[in-house]
Protein backbone atom coordinates (compact mmCIF):
# COMPACT_ATOMS: atom_id res chain seq x y z
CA UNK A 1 0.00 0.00 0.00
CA UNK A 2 2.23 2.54 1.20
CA UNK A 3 5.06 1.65 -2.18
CA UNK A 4 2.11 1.94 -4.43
CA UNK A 5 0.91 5.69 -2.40
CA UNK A 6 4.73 6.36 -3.04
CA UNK A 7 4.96 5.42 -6.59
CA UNK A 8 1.75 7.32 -7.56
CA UNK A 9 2.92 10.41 -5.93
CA UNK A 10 6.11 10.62 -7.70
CA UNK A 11 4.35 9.13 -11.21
CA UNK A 12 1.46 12.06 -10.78
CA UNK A 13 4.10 15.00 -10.96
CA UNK A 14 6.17 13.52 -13.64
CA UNK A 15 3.55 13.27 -16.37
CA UNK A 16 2.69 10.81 -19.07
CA UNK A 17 5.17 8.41 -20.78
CA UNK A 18 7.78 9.61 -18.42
CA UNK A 19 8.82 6.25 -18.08
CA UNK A 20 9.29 5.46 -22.08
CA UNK A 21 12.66 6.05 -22.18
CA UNK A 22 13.86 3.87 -19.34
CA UNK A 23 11.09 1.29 -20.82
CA UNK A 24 13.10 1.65 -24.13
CA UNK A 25 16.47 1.97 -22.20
CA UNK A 26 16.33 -1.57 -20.53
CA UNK A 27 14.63 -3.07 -23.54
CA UNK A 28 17.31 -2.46 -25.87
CA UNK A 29 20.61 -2.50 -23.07
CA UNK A 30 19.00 -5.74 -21.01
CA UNK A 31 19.82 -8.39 -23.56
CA UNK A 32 23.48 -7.06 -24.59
CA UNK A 33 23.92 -6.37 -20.58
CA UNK A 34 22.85 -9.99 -19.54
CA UNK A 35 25.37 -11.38 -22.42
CA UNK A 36 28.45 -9.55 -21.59
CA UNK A 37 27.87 -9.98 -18.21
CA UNK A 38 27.68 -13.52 -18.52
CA UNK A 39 30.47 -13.58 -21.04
CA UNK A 40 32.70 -12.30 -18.66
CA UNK A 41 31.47 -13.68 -15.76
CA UNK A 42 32.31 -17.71 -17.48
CA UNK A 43 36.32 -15.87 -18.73
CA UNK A 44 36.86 -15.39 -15.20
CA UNK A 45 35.66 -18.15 -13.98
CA UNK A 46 37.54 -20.50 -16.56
CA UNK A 47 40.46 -17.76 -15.48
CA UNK A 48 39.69 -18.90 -11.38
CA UNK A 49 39.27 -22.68 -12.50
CA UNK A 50 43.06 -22.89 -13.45
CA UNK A 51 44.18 -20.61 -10.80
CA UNK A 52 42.63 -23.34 -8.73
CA UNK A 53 44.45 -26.24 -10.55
CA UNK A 54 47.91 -24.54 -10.57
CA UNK A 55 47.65 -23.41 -7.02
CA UNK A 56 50.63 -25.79 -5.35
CA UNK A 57 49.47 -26.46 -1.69
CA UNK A 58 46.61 -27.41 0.07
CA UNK A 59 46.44 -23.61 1.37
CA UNK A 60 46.42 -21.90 -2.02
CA UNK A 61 44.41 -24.62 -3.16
CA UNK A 62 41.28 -24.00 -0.04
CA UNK A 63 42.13 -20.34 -0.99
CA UNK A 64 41.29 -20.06 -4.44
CA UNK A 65 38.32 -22.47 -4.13
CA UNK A 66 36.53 -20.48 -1.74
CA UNK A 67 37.65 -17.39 -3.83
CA UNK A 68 35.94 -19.56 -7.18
CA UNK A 69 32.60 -20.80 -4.98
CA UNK A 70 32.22 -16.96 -3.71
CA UNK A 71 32.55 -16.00 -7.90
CA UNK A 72 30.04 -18.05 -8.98
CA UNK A 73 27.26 -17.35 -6.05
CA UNK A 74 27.75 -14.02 -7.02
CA UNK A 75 27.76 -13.91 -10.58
CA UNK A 76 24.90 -16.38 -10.47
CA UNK A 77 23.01 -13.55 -8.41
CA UNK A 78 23.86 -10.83 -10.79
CA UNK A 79 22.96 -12.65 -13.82
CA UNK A 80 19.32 -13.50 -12.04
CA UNK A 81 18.74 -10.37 -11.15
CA UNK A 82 19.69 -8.72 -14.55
CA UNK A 83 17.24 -11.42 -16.06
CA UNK A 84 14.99 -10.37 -13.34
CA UNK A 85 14.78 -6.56 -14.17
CA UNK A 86 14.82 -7.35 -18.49
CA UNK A 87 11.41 -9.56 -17.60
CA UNK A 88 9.87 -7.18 -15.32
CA UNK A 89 10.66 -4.63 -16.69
CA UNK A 90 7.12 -3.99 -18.23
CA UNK A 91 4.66 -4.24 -15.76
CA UNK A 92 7.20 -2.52 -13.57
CA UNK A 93 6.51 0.51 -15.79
CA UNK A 94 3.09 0.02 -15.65
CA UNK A 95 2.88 -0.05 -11.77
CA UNK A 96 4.84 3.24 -11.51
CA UNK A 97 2.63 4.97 -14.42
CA UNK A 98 -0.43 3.81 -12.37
CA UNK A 99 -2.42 1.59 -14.95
């Protein structure tokens, strides 16, 4: 109740289509975004994977797996949440413009 009161208020002063351009904006950036990001995302994780298999004792070796585990929980999450914002991203629009 009290987002939706919010996101009225601040779509009632900005006027009609507002939004277009950042509708537009994410609709044309969100697919190129998600595939670079996940193009770099498996380079350095091929790059941490034989970091991992050259590392020479058991200390380098529990260092750069956590250091790989932490990479991919984290790139997973961006890549989610990038796919996330591309699919929401009309409705979204709609809630703030108030139809």
């Amino acid at each position: 109740m009290l987002l939706n009161s919010i996101l009225s208020l601040i779509s009632a002063g900005s006027g009609d289509g507002v939004l277009n351009p950042i509708y537009g904006g994410l609709s044309t950036v969100g697919p190129y975004a998600l595939g670079i990001v996940t193009t770099l995302s498996l380079f350095y994780g091929v790059f941490l994977g034989v970091k991992y298999a050259k590392a020479k004792d058991e200390t380098e070796k529990q260092g750069a797996q956590k250091t790989l585990i932490n990479f991919i929980i984290g790139a997973g999450i961006v890549i989610v949440l990038i796919s996330v914002l591309y699919a929401i991203r009309g409705p979204l629009a709609n809630l703030i413009d108030g139809r």
